[in-house]
C-alpha atoms as a PDB file:
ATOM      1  CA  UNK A   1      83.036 184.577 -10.216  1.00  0.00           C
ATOM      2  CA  UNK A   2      81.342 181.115 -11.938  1.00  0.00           C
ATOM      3  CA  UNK A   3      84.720 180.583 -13.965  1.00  0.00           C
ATOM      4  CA  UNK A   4      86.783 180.881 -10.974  1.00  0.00           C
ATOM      5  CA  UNK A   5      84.192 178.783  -8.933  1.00  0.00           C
ATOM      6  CA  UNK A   6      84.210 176.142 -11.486  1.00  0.00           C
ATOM      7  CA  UNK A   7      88.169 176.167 -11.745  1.00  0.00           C
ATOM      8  CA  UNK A   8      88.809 175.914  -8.370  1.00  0.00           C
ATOM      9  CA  UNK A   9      85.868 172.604  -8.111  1.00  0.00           C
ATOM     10  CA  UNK A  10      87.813 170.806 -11.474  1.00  0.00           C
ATOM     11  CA  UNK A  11      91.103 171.899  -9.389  1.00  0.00           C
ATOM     12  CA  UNK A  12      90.312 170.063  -6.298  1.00  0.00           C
ATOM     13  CA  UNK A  13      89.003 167.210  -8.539  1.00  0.00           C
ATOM     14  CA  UNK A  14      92.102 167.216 -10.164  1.00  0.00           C
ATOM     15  CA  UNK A  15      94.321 166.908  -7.013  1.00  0.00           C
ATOM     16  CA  UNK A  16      91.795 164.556  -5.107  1.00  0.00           C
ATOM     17  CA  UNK A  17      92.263 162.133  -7.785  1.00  0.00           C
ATOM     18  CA  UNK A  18      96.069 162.452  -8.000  1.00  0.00           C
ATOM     19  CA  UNK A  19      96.367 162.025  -4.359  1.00  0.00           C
ATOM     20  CA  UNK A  20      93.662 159.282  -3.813  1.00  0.00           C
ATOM     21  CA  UNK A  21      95.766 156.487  -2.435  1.00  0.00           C
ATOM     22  CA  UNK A  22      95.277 152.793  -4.181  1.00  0.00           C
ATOM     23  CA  UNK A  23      94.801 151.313  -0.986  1.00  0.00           C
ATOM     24  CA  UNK A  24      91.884 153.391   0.480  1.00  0.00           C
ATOM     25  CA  UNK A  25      90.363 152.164   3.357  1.00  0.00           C
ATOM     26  CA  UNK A  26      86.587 152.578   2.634  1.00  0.00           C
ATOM     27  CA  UNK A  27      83.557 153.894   5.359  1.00  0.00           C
ATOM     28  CA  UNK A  28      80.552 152.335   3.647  1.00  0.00           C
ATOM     29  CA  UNK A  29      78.013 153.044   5.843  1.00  0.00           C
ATOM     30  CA  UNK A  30      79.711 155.665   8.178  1.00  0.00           C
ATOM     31  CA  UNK A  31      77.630 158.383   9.265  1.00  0.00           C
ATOM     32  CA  UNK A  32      78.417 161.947  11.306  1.00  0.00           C
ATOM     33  CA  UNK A  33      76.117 165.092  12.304  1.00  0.00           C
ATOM     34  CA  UNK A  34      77.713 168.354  12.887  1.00  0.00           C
ATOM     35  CA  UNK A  35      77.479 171.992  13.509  1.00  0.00           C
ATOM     36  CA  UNK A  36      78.348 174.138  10.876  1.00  0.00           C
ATOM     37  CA  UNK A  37      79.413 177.969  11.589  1.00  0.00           C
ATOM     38  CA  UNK A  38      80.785 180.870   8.789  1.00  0.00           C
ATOM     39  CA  UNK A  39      80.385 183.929   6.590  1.00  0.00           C
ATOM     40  CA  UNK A  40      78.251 184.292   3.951  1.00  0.00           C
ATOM     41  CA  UNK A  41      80.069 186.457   1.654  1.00  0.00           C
ATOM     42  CA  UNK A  42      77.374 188.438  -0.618  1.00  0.00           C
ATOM     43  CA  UNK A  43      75.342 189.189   2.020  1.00  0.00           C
ATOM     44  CA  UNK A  44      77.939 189.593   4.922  1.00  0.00           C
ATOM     45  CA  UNK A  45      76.275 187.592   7.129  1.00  0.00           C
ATOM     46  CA  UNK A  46      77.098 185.284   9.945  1.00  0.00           C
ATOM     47  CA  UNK A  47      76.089 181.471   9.016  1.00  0.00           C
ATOM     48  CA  UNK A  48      75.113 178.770  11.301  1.00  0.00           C
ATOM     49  CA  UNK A  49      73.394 175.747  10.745  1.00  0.00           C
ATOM     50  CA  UNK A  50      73.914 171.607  10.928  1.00  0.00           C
ATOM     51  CA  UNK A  51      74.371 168.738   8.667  1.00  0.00           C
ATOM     52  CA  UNK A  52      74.099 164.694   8.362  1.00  0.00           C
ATOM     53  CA  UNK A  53      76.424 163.229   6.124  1.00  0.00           C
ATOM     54  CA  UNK A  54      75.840 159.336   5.160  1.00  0.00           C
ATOM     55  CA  UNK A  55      78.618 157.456   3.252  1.00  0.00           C
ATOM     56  CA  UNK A  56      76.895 155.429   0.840  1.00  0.00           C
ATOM     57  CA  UNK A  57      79.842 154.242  -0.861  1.00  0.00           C
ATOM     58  CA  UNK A  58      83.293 153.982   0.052  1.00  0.00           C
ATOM     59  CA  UNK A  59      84.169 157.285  -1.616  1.00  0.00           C
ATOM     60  CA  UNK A  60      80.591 159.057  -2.456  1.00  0.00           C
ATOM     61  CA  UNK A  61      78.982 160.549   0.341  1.00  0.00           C
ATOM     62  CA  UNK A  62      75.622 162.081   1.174  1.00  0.00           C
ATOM     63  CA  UNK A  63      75.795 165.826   2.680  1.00  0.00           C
ATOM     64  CA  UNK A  64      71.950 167.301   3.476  1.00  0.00           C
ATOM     65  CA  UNK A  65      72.227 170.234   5.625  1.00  0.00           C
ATOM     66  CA  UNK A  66      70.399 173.241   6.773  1.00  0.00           C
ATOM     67  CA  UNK A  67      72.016 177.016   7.434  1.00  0.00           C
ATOM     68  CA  UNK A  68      70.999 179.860   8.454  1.00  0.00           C
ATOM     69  CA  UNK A  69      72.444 183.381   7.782  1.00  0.00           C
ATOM     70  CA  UNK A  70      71.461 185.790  10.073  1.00  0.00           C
ATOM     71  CA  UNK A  71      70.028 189.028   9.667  1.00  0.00           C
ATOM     72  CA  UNK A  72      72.140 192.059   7.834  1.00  0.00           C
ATOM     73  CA  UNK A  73      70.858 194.613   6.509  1.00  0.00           C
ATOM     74  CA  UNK A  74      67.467 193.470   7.065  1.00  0.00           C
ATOM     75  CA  UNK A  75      68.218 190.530   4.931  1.00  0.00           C
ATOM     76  CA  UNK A  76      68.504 186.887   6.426  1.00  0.00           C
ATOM     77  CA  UNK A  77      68.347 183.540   3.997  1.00  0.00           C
ATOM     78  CA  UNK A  78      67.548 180.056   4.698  1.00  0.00           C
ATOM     79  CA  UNK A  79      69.223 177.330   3.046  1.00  0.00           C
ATOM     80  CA  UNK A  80      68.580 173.880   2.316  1.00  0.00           C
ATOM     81  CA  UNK A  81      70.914 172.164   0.820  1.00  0.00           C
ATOM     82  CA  UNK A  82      71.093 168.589  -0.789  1.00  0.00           C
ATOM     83  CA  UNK A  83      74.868 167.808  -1.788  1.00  0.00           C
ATOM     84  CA  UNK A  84      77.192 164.301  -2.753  1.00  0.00           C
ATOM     85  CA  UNK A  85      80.834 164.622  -2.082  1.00  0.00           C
ATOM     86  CA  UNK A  86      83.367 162.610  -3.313  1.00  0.00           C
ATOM     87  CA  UNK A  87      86.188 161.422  -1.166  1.00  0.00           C
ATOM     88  CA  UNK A  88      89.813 161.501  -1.056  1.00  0.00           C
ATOM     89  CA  UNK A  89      91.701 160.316   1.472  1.00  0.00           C
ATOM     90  CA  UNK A  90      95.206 162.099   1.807  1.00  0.00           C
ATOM     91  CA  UNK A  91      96.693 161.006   4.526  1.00  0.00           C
ATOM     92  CA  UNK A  92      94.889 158.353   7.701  1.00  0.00           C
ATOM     93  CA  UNK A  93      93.523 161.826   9.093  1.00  0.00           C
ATOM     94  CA  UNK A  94      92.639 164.146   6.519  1.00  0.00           C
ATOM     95  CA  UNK A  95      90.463 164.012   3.476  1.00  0.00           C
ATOM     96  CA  UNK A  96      89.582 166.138   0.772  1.00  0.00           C
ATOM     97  CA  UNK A  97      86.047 166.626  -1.412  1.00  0.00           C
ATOM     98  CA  UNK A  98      84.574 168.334  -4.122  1.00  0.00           C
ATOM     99  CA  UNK A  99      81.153 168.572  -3.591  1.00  0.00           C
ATOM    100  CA  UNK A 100      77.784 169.213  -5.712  1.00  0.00           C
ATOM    101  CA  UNK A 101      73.962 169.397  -5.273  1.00  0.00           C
ATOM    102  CA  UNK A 102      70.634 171.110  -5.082  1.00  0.00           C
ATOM    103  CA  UNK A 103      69.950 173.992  -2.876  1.00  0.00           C
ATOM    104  CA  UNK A 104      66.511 175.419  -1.865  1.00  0.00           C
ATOM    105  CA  UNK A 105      67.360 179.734  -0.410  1.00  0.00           C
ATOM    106  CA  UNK A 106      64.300 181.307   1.094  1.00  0.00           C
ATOM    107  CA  UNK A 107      65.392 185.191   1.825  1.00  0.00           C
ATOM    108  CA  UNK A 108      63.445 187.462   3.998  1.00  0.00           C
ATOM    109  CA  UNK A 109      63.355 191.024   3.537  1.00  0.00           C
ATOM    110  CA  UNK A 110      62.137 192.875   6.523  1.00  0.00           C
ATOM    111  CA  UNK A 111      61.093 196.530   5.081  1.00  0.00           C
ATOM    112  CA  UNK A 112      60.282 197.908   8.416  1.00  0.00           C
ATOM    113  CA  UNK A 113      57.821 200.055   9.450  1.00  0.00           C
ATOM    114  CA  UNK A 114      56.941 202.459   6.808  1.00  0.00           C
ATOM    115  CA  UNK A 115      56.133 199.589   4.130  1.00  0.00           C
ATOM    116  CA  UNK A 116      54.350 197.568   6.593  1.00  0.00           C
ATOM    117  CA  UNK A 117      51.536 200.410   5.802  1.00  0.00           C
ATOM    118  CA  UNK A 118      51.350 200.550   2.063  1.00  0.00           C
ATOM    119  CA  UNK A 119      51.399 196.334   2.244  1.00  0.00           C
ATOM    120  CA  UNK A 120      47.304 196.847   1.666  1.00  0.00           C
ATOM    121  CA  UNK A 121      48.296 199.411  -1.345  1.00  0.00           C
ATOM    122  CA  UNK A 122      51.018 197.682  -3.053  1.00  0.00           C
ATOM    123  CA  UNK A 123      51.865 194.555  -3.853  1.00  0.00           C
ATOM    124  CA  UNK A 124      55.257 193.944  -1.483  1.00  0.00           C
ATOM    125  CA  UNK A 125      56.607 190.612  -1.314  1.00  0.00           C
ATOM    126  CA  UNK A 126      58.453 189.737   1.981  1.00  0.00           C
ATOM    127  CA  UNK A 127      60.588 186.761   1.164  1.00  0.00           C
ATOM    128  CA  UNK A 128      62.005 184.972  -2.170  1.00  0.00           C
ATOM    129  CA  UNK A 129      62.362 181.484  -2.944  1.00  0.00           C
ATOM    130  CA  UNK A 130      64.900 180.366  -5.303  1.00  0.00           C
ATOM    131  CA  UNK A 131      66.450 176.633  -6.357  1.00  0.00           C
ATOM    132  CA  UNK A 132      69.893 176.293  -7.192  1.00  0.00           C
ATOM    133  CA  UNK A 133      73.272 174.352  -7.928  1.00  0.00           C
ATOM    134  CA  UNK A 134      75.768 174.005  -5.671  1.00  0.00           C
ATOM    135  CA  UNK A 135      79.696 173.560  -6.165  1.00  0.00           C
ATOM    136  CA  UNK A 136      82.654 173.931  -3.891  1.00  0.00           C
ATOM    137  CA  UNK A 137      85.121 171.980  -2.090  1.00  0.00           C
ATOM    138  CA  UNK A 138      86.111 170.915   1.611  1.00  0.00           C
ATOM    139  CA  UNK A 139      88.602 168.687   3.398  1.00  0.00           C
ATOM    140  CA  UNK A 140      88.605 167.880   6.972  1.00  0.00           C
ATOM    141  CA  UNK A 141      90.798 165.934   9.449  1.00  0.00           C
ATOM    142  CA  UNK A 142      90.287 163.354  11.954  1.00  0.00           C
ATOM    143  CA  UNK A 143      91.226 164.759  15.422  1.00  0.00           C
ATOM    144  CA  UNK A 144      90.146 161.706  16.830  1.00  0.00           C
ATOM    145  CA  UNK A 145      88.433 158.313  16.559  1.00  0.00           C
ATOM    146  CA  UNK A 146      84.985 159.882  16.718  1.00  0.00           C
ATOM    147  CA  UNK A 147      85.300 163.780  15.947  1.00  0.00           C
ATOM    148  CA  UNK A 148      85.969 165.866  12.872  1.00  0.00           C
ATOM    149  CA  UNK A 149      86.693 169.169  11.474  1.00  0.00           C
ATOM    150  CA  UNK A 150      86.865 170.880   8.490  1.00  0.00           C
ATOM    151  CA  UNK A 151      86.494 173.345   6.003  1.00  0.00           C
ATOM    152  CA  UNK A 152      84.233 174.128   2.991  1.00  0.00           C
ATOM    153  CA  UNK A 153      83.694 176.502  -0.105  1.00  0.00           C
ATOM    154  CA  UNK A 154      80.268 176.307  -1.527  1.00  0.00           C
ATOM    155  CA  UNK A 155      78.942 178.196  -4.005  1.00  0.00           C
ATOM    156  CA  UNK A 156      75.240 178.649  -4.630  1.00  0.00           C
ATOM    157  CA  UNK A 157      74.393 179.447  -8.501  1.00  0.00           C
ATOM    158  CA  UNK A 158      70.866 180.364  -9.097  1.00  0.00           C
ATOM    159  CA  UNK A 159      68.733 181.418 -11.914  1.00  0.00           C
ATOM    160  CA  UNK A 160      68.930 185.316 -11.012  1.00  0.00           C
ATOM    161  CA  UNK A 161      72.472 186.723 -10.106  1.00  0.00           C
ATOM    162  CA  UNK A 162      71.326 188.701  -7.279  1.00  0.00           C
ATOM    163  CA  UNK A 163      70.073 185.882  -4.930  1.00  0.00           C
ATOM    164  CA  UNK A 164      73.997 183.599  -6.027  1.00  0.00           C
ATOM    165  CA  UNK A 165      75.727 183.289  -2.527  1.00  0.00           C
ATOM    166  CA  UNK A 166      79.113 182.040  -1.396  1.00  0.00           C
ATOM    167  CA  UNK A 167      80.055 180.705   1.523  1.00  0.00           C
ATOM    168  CA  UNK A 168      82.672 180.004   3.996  1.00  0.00           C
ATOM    169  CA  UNK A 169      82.016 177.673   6.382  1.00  0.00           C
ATOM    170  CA  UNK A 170      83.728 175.595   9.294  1.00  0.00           C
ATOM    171  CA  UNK A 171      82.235 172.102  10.371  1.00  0.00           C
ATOM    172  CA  UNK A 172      82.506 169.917  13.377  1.00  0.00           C
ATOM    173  CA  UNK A 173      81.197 166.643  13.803  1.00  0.00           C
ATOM    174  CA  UNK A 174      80.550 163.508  15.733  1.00  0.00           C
ATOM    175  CA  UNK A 175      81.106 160.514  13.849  1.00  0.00           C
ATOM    176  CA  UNK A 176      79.228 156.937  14.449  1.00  0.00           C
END
């Protein structure tokens, strides 16, 4: 799953700089917050969650955001995410990114009733917290002057397999 992750971010790379146009019209200083709803694919679980994204150059953009993946299983995760992205403008309208960054998962693990009991015997930890990388790709289109959608990969790589998470996720925004 990493070498197919990492193919398809050097992909999109690949293509966004192919396609960037030599007459791009920049958005220093543009900014947009949004709502951000999708699957979680390892875990199966319903995303939600909202982001700020700052341009700080004409092509590089800042991309915190926060999600939230509901509970399955008795699982639910937190995510805070730190990203850049870097633009490329395909048509007016539409634009395309690969994206990278730091992300902070805190999953809770609620072990219902019977463990809540042996808690004083054993040593049971109700929540992990683990740093990692992200990588993925998005693209999103202009539906008009001051609202976007779009649609991103991201792929969470941390130090233990287990707590790695994709996701799929669908954005809209207000820009200003």
């Amino acid at each position: 799953m990493k070498k197919l992750v990492l193919l398809a971010v050097c992909l999109v790379a690949f293509v966004a700089n192919s396609f960037a146009q030599s007459n791009y019209r920049g958005e220093k200083g543009i900014s947009s917050v949004g709502v951000i709803m999708g699957h979680a694919i390892h875990s199966k679980a319903f995303t939600i969650g909202a982001d700020y994204r700052y341009n700080i150059e004409d092509r590089i953009r800042l991309a915190p955001s926060v999600l939230y993946s509901l509970k399955r299983d008795n699982v639910s995760s937190l995510n805070i995410n730190a990203d850049a992205h870097y633009l490329a403008r395909i048509t007016d309208e539409a634009t395309i990114y690969p994206l990278g960054g730091l992300g902070i998962t805190i999953w809770n693990f609620d072990r219902g009733p019977i463990i809540e009991h042996l808690e004083d015997i054993l040593d049971v930890d109700d929540s992990k917290t683990r740093i990692g990388l992200n990588l993925g790709f998005g693209g999103e289109v202009r539906v008009t002057k001051d609202i976007i959608v779009g649609a991103e990969f991201r792929y969470n790589l941390t130090t233990e397999r287990v707590y790695n998470q994709a996701q799929l996720l669908a954005r809209a925004a207000y820009y200003f």
